[in-house]
Protein backbone atom coordinates (compact mmCIF):
# COMPACT_ATOMS: atom_id res chain seq x y z
CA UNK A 1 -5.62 10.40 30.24
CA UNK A 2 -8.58 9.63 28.60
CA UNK A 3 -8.61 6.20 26.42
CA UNK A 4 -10.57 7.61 23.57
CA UNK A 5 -7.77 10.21 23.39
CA UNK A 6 -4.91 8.07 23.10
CA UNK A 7 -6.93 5.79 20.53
CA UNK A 8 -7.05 9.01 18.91
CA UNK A 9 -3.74 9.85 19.13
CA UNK A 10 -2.14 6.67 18.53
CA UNK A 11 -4.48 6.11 14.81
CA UNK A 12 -3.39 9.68 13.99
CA UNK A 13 0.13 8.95 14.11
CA UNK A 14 -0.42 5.14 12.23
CA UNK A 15 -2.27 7.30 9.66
CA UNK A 16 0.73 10.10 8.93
CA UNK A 17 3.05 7.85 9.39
CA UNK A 18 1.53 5.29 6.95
CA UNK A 19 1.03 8.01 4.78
CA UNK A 20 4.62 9.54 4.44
CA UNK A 21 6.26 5.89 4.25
CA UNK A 22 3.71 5.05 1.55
CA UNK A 23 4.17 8.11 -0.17
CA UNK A 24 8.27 7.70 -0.56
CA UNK A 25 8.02 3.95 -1.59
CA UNK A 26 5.10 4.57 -4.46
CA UNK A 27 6.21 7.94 -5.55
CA UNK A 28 8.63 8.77 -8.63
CA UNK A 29 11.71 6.83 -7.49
CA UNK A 30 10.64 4.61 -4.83
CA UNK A 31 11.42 1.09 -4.16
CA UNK A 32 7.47 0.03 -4.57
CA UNK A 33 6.86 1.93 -7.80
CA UNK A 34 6.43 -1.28 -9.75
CA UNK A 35 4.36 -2.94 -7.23
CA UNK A 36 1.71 -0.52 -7.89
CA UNK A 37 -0.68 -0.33 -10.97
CA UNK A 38 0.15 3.16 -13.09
CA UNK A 39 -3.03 4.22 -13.35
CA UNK A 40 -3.84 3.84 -9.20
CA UNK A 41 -0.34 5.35 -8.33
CA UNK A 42 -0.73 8.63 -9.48
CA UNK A 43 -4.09 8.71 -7.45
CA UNK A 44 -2.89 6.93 -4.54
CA UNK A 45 -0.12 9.58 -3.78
CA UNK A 46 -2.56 12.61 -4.06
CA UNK A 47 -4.62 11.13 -1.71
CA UNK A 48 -1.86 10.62 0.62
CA UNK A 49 -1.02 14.31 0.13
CA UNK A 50 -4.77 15.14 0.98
CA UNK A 51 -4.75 13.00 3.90
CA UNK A 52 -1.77 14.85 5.32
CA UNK A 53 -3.24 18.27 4.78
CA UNK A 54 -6.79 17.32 5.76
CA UNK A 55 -4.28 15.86 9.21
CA UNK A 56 -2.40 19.50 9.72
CA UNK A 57 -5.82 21.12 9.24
CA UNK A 58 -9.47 19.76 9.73
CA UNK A 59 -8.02 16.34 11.09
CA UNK A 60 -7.27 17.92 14.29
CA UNK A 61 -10.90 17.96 15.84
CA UNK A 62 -11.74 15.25 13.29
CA UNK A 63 -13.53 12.08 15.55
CA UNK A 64 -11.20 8.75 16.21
CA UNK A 65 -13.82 7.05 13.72
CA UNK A 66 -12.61 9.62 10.74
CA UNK A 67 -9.29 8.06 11.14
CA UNK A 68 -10.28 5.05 10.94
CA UNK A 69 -11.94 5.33 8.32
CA UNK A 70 -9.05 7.01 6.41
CA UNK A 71 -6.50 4.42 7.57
CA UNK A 72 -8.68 1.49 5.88
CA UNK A 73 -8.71 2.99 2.59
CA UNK A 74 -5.39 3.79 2.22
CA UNK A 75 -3.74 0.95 3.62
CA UNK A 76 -6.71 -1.14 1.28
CA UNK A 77 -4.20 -0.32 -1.58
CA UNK A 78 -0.76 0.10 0.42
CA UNK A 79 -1.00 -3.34 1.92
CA UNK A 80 -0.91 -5.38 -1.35
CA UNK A 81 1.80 -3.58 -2.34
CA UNK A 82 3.80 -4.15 0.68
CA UNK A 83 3.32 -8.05 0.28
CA UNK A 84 3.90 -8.07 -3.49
CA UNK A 85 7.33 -5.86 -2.06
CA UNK A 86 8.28 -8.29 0.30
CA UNK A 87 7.33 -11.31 -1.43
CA UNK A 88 9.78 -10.44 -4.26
CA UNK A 89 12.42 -9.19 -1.86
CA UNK A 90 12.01 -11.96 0.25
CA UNK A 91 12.81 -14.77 -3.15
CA UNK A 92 14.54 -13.35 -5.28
CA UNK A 93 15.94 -16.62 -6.37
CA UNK A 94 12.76 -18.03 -6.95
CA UNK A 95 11.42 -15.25 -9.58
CA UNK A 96 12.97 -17.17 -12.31
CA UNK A 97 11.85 -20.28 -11.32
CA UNK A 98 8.51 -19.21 -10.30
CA UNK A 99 8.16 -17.59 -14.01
CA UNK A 100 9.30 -20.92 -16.08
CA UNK A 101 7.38 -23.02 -13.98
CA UNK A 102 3.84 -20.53 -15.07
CA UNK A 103 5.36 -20.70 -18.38
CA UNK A 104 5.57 -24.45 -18.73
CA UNK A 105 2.03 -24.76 -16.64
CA UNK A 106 0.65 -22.30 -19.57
CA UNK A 107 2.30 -23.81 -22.69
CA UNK A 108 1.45 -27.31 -21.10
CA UNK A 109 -2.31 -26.67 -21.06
CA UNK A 110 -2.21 -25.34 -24.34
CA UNK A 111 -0.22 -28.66 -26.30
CA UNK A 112 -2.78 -31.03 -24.25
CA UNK A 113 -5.50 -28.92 -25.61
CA UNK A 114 -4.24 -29.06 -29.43
């Protein structure tokens, strides 16, 4: 097999299935919902939903760079949202402490200013 066609390939199935998993965590009920700025979210997901049409139809003799191209953007807003995801899954503990601790670093600047 060609190597250009399983480059191909291979980005068209990261892009799908970056799409669909995006697409169930931002969407109405999803565990990334409020990772994900209100305003960009409702966008976000109808591009998605483009990108999987434009996929089942013109994306089939699209070029590899098309993809690619496609992949960056989306993931240019899915990624951040992923990390601010896991970084909150990941310490849960710490949200408390990590909010005083902003809190006290906020209120402290403002008395020494006074």
């Amino acid at each position: 097999m060609d190597k250009n066609f399983l480059d191909w390939k291979a980005t068209k199935y990261e892009l799908e299935s970056y799409c669909y998993t995006m697409k169930e965590k931002v969407d109405e009920g999803g565990d990334s919902v409020a990772f994900i700025n209100p305003e960009i979210r409702v966008k976000y997901v109808e591009d998605m939903k483009a990108i999987l049409e434009w996929i089942d139809d013109a994306g089939e003799t699209a070029p590899l760079s098309e993809y690619v191209e496609k992949l960056k953007s989306i993931k240019d807003i899915g990624e951040p949202i992923i990390a601010r995801f896991r970084f909150i899954e990941q310490y849960p503990d710490n949200r408390k402490a990590l909010a005083l601790e902003l809190q006290n670093r906020v209120l402290g600047k403002e008395v020494a200013s006074i």
